[in-house]
C-alpha atoms as a PDB file:
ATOM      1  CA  UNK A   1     -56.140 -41.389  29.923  1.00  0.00           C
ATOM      2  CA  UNK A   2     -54.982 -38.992  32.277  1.00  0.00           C
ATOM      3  CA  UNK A   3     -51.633 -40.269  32.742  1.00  0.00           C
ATOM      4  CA  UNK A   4     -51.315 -40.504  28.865  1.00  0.00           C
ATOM      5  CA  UNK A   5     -52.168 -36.487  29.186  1.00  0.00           C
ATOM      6  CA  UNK A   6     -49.735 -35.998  31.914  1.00  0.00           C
ATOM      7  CA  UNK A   7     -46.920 -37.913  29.978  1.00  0.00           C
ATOM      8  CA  UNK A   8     -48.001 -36.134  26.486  1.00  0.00           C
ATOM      9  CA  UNK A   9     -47.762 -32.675  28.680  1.00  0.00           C
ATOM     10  CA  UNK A  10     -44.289 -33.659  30.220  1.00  0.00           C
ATOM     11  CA  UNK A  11     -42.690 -34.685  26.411  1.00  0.00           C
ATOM     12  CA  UNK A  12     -44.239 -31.320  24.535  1.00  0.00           C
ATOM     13  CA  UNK A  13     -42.891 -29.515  27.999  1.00  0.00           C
ATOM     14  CA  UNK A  14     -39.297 -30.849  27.339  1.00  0.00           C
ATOM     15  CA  UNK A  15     -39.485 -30.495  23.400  1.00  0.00           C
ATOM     16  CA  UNK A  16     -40.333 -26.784  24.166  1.00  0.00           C
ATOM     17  CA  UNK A  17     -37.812 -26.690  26.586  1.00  0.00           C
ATOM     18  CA  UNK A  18     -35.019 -28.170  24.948  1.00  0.00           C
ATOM     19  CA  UNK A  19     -35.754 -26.393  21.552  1.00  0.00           C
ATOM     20  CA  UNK A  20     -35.701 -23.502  23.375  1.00  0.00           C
ATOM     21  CA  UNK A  21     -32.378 -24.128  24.642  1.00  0.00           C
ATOM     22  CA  UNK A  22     -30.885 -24.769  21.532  1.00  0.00           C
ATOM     23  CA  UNK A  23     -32.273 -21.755  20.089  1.00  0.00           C
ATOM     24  CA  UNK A  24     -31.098 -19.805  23.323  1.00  0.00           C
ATOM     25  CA  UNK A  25     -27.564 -21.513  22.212  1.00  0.00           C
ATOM     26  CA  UNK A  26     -27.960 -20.343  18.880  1.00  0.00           C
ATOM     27  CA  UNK A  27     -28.139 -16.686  20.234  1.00  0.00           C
ATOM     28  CA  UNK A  28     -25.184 -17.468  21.990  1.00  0.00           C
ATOM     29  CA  UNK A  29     -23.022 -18.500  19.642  1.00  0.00           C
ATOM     30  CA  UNK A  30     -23.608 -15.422  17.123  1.00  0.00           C
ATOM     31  CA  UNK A  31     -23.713 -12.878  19.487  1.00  0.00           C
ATOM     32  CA  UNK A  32     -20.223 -14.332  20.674  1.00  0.00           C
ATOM     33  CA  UNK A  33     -19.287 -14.320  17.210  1.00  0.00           C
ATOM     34  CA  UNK A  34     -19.897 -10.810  16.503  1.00  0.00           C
ATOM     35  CA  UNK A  35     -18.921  -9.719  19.859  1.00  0.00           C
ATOM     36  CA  UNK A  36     -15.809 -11.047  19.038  1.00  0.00           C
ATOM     37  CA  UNK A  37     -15.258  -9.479  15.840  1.00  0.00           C
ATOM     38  CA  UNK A  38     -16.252  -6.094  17.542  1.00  0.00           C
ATOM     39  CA  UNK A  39     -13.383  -6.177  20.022  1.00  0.00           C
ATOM     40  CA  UNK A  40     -11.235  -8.263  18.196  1.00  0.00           C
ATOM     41  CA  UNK A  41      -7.993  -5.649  16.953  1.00  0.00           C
ATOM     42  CA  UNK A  42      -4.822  -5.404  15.358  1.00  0.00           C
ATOM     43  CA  UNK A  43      -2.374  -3.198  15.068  1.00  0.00           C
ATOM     44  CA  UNK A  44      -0.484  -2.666  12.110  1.00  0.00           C
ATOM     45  CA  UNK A  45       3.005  -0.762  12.933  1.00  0.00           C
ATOM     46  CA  UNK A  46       4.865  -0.554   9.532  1.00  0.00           C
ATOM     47  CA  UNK A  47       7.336   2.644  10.467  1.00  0.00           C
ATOM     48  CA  UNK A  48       9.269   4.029   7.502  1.00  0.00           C
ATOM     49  CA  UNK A  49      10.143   7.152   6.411  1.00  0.00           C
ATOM     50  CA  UNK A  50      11.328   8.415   2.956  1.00  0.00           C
ATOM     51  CA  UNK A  51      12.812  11.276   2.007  1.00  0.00           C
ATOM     52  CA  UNK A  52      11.340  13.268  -1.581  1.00  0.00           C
ATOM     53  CA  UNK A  53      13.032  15.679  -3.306  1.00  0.00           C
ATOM     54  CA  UNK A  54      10.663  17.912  -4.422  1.00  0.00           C
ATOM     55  CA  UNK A  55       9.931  21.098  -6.287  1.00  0.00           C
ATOM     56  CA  UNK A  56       7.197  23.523  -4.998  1.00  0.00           C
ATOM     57  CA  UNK A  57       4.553  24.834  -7.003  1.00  0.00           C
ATOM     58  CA  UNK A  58       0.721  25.934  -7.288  1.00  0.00           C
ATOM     59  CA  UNK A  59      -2.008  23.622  -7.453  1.00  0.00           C
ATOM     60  CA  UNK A  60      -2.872  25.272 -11.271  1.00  0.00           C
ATOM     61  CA  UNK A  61       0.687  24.788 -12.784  1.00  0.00           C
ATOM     62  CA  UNK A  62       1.586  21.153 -10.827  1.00  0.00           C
ATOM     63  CA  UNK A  63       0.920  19.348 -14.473  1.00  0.00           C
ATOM     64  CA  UNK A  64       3.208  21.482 -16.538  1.00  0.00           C
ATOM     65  CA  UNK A  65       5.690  21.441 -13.591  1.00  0.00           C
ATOM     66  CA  UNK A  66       5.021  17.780 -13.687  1.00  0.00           C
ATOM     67  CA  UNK A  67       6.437  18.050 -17.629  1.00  0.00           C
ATOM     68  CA  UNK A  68       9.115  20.302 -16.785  1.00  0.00           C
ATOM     69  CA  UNK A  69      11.113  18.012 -14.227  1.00  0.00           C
ATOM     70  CA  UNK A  70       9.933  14.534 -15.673  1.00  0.00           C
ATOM     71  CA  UNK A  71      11.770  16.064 -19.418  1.00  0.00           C
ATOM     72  CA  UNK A  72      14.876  17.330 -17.082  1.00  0.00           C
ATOM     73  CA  UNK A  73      15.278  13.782 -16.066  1.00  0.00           C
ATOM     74  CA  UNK A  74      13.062  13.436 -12.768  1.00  0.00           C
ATOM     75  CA  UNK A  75      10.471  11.441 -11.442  1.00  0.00           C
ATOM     76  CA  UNK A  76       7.921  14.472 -12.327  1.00  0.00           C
ATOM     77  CA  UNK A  77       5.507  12.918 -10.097  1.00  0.00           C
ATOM     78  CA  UNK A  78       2.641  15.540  -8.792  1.00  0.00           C
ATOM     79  CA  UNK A  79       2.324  15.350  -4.979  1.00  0.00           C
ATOM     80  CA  UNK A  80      -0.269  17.004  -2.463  1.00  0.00           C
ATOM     81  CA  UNK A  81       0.456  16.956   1.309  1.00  0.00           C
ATOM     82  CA  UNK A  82      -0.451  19.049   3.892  1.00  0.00           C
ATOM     83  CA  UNK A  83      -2.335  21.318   1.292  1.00  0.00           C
ATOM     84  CA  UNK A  84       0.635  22.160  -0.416  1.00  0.00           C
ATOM     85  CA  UNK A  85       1.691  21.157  -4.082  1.00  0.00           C
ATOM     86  CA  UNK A  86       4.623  19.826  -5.086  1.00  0.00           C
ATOM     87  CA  UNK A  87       6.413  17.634  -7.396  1.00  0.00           C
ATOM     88  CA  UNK A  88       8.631  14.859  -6.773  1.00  0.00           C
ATOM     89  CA  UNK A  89      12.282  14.587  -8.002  1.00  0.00           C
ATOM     90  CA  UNK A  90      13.338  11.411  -6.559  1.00  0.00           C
ATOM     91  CA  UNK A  91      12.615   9.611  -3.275  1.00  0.00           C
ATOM     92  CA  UNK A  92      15.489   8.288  -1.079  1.00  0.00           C
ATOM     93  CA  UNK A  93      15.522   6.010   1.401  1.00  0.00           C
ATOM     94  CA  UNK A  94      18.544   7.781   3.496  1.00  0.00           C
ATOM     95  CA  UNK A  95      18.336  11.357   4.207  1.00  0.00           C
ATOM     96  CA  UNK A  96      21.774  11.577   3.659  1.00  0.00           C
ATOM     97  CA  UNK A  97      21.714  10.940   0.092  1.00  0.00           C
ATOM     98  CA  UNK A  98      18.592  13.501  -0.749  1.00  0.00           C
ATOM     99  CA  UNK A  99      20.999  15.973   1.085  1.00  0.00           C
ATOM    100  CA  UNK A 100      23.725  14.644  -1.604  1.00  0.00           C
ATOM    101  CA  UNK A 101      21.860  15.619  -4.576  1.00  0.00           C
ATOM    102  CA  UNK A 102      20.086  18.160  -2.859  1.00  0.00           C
ATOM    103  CA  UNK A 103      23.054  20.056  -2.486  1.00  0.00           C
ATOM    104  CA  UNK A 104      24.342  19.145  -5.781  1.00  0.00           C
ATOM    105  CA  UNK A 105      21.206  20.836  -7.299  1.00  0.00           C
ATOM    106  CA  UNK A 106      21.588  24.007  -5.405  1.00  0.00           C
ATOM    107  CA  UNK A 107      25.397  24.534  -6.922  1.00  0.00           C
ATOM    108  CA  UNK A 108      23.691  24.047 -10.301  1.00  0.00           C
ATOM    109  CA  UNK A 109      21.021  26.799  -9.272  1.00  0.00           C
ATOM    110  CA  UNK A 110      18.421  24.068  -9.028  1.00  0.00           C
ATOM    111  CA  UNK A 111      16.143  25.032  -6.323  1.00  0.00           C
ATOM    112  CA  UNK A 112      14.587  21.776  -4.447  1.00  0.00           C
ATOM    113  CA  UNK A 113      13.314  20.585  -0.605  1.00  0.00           C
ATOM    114  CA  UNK A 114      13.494  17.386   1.232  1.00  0.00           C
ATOM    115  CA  UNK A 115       9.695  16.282   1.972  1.00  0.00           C
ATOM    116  CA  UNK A 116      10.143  13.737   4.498  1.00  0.00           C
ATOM    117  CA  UNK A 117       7.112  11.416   4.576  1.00  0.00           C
ATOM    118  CA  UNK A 118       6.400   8.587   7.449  1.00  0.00           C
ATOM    119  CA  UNK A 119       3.915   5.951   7.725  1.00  0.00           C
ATOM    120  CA  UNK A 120       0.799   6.081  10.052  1.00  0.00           C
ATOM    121  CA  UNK A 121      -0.278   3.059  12.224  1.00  0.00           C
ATOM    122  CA  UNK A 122      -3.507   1.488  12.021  1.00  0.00           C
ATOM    123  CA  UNK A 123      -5.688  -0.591  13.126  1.00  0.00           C
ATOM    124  CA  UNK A 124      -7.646  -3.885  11.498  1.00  0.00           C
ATOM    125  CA  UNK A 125     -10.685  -4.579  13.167  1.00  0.00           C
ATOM    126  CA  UNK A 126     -13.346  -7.132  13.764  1.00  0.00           C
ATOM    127  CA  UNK A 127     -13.003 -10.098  10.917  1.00  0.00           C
ATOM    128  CA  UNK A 128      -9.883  -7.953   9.246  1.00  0.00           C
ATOM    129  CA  UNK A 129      -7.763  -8.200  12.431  1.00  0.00           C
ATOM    130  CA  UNK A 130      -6.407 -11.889  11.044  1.00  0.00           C
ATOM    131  CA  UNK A 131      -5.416 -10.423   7.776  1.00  0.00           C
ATOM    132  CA  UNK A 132      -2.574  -8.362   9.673  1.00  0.00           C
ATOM    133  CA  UNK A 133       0.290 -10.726   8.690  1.00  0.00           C
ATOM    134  CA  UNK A 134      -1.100 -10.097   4.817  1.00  0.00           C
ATOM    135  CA  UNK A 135      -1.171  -6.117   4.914  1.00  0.00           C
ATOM    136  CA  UNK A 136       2.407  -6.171   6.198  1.00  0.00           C
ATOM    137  CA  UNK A 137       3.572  -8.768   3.980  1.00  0.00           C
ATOM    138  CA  UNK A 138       2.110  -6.228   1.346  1.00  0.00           C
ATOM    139  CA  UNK A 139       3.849  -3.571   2.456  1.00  0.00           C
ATOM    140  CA  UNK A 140       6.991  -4.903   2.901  1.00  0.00           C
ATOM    141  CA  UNK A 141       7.013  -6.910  -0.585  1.00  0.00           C
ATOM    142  CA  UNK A 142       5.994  -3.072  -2.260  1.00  0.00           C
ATOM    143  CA  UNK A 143       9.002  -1.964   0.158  1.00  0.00           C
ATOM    144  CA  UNK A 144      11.188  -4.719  -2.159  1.00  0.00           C
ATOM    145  CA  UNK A 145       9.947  -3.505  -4.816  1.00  0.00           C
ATOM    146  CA  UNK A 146      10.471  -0.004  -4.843  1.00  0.00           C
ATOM    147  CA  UNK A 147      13.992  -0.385  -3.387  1.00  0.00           C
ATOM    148  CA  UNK A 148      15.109  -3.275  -6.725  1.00  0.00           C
ATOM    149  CA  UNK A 149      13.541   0.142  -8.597  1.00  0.00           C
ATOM    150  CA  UNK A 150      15.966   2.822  -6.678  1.00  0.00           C
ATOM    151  CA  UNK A 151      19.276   0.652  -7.532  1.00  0.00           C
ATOM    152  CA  UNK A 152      18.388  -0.105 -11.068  1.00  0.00           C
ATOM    153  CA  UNK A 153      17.315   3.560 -11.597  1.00  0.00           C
ATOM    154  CA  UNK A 154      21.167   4.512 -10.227  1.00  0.00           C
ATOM    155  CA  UNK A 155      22.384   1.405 -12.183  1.00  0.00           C
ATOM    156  CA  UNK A 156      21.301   3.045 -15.352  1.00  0.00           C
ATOM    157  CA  UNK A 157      22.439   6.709 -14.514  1.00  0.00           C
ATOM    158  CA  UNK A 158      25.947   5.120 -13.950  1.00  0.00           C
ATOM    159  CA  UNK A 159      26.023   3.029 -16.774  1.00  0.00           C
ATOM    160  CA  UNK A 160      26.623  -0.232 -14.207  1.00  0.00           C
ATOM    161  CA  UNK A 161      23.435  -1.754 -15.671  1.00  0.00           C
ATOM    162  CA  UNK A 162      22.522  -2.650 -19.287  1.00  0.00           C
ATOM    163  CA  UNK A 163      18.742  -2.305 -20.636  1.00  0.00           C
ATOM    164  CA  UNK A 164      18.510  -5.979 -20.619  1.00  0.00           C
ATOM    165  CA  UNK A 165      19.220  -5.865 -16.791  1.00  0.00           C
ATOM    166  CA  UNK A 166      17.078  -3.611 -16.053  1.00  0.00           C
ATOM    167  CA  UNK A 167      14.386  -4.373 -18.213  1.00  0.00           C
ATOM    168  CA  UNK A 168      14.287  -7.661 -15.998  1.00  0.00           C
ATOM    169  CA  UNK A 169      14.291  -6.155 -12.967  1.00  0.00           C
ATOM    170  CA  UNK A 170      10.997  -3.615 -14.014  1.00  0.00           C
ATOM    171  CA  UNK A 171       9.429  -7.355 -15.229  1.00  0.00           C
ATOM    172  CA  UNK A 172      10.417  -9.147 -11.908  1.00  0.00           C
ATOM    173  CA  UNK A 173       8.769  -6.158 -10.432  1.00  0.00           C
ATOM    174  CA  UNK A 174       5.236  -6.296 -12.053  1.00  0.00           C
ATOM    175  CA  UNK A 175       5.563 -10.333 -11.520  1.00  0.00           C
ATOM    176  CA  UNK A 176       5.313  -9.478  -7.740  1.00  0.00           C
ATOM    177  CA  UNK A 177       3.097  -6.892  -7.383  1.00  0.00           C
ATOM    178  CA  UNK A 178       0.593  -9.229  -9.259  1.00  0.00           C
ATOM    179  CA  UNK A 179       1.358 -12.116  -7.250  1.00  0.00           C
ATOM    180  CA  UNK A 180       0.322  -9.694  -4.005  1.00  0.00           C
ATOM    181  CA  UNK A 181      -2.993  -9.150  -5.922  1.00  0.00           C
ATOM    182  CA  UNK A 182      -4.598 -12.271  -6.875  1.00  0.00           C
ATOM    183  CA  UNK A 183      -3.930 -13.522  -3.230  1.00  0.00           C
ATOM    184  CA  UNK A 184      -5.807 -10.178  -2.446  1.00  0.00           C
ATOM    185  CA  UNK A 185      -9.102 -11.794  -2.146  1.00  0.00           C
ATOM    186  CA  UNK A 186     -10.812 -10.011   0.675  1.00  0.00           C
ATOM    187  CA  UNK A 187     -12.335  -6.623   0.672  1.00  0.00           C
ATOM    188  CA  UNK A 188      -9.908  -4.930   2.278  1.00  0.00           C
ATOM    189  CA  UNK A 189      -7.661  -4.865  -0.069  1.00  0.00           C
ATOM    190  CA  UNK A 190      -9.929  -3.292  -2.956  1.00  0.00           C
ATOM    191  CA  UNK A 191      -8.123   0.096  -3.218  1.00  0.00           C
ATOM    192  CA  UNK A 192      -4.789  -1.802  -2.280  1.00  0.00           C
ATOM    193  CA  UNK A 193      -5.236  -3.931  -5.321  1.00  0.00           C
ATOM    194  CA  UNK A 194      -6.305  -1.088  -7.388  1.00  0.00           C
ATOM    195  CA  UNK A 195      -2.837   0.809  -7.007  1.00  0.00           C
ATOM    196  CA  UNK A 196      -1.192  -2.647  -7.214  1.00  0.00           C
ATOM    197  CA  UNK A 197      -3.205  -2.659 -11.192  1.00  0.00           C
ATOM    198  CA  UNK A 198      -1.966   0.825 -11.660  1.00  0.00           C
ATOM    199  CA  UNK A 199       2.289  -0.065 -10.669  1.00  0.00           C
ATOM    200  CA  UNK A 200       1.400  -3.173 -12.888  1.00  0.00           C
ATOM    201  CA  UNK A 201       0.684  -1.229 -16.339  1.00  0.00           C
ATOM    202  CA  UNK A 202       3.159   1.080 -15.293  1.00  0.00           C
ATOM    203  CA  UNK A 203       5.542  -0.950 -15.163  1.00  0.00           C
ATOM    204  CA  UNK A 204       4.551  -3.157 -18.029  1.00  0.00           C
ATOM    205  CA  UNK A 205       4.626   0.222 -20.173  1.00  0.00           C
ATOM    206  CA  UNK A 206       7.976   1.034 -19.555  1.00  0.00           C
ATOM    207  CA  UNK A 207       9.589  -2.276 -19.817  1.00  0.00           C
ATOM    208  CA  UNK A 208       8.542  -2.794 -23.700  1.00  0.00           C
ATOM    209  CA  UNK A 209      10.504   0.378 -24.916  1.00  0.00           C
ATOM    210  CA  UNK A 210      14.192   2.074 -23.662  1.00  0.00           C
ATOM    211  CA  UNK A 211      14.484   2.469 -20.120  1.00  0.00           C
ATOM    212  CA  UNK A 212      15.093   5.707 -18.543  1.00  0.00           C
ATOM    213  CA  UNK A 213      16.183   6.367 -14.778  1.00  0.00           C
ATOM    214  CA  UNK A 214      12.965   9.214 -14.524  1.00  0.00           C
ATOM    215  CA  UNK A 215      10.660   6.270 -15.305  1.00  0.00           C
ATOM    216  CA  UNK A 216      12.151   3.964 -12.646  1.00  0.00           C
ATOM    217  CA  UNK A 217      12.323   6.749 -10.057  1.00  0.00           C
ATOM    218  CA  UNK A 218       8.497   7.554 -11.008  1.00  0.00           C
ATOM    219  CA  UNK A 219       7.552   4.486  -9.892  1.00  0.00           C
ATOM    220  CA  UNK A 220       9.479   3.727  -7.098  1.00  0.00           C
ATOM    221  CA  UNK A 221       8.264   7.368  -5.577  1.00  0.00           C
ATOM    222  CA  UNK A 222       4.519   6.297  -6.740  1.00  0.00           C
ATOM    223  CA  UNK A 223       5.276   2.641  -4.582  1.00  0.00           C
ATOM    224  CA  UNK A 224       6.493   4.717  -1.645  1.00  0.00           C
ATOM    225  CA  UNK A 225       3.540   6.811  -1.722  1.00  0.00           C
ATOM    226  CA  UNK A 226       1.075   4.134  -1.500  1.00  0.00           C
ATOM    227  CA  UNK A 227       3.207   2.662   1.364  1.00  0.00           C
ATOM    228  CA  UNK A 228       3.042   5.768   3.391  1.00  0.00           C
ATOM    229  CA  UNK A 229      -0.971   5.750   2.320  1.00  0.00           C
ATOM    230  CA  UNK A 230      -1.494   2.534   3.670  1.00  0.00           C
ATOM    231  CA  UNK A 231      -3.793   3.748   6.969  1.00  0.00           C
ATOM    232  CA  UNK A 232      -6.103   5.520   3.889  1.00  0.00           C
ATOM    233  CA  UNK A 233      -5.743   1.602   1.613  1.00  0.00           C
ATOM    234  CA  UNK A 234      -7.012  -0.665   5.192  1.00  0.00           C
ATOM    235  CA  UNK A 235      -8.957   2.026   6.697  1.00  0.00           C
END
């Protein structure tokens, strides 16, 4: 009998023992885990710049400036940076060519400013860090985009590209930007995906009636916005 009690006390001493262990494994394992989603990091380094032609005005009167230069033929897209209002012309991608039509404008007595906007870089953290190759996929397929927008917004200007052409182009557009968003599954691309919707209907809008060049530039300057936002999208 008091072997039997010595062997029953040795077998409940290494259950205990070796459920213990497993549990202290467990422990382990998750606190590796989230230790490595803590200090796991990646940085996203998407450098651009682009260069706005805007015109300057008060905070009150930005919407009826807004009017003004979107019925004069610009993009007449209200802008807010650095607490100053403005409203944006066109965007370029070459600061030459804002200096172009900048100084074009001025012998017209068309007063306007070059608003050069960069990127930020940022960083993905813990379980987002993998997703790094997606964000800058994102941004460089919105890059595409708003550059296909840029040429067939000078296309139409110079008469080089029928409505049919560009009408294409605007619906090639909205294809991709909704092709980014349904393979936007993860949460950190909710407010991504939600300025993805709004270049969607935008685009979808203007491609069922006559294409103008304002409407193009519009939302090529409202692409290259959201680019230059993209360290306020991932934060």
């Amino acid at each position: 009998m008091e072997t039997y009690r010595k062997n029953r006390s040795r077998r409940s001493a290494a259950t205990f023992f070796a459920a213990l262990a497993v549990f202290l494994l467990t422990v382990g394992l998750f606190v590796g885990v989230f230790f490595w989603y803590g200090e796991e990091e990646a940085r996203v380094s998407f450098e651009r710049e682009y260069y706005f032609l805007v015109r300057d005005c008060e905070e009150t009167t930005a919407a009826a400036v807004a009017g003004q230069v979107y019925r004069a033929g610009g993009a007449g897209v209200p802008l807010e940076t650095a607490g100053e209002s403005c409203v944006v012309l066109a965007c370029y991608f070459r600061i030459t060519d804002a200096e172009r039509v900048q100084g074009a404008m001025e012998e017209k007595g068309a007063a306007a400013r070059i608003l050069t906007l960069g990127t930020s870089d940022f960083a993905l953290e813990g379980e987002n860090a993998p997703l790094k190759g997606r964000v800058e996929g994102n941004l460089e397929t919105a890059e595409t985009c708003a550059r296909i927008l840029y040429d067939a917004a000078n296309g139409l200007e110079r008469a080089s590209l029928s409505q049919e052409e560009a009408r294409a182009a605007v619906r090639g557009i909205v294809k991709a930007l909704k092709g980014l968003r349904v393979n936007n599954g993860e949460s950190l691309f909710a407010r991504w995906n939600a300025g993805l919707i709004s270049a969607e209907r935008r685009g979808t809008e203007i491609a069922d009636g006559i294409l103008y060049a304002k409407d193009l530039r519009a939302l090529q300057a409202e692409l290259c916005l959201a680019i230059i936002g993209a360290d306020t999208y991932f934060a």
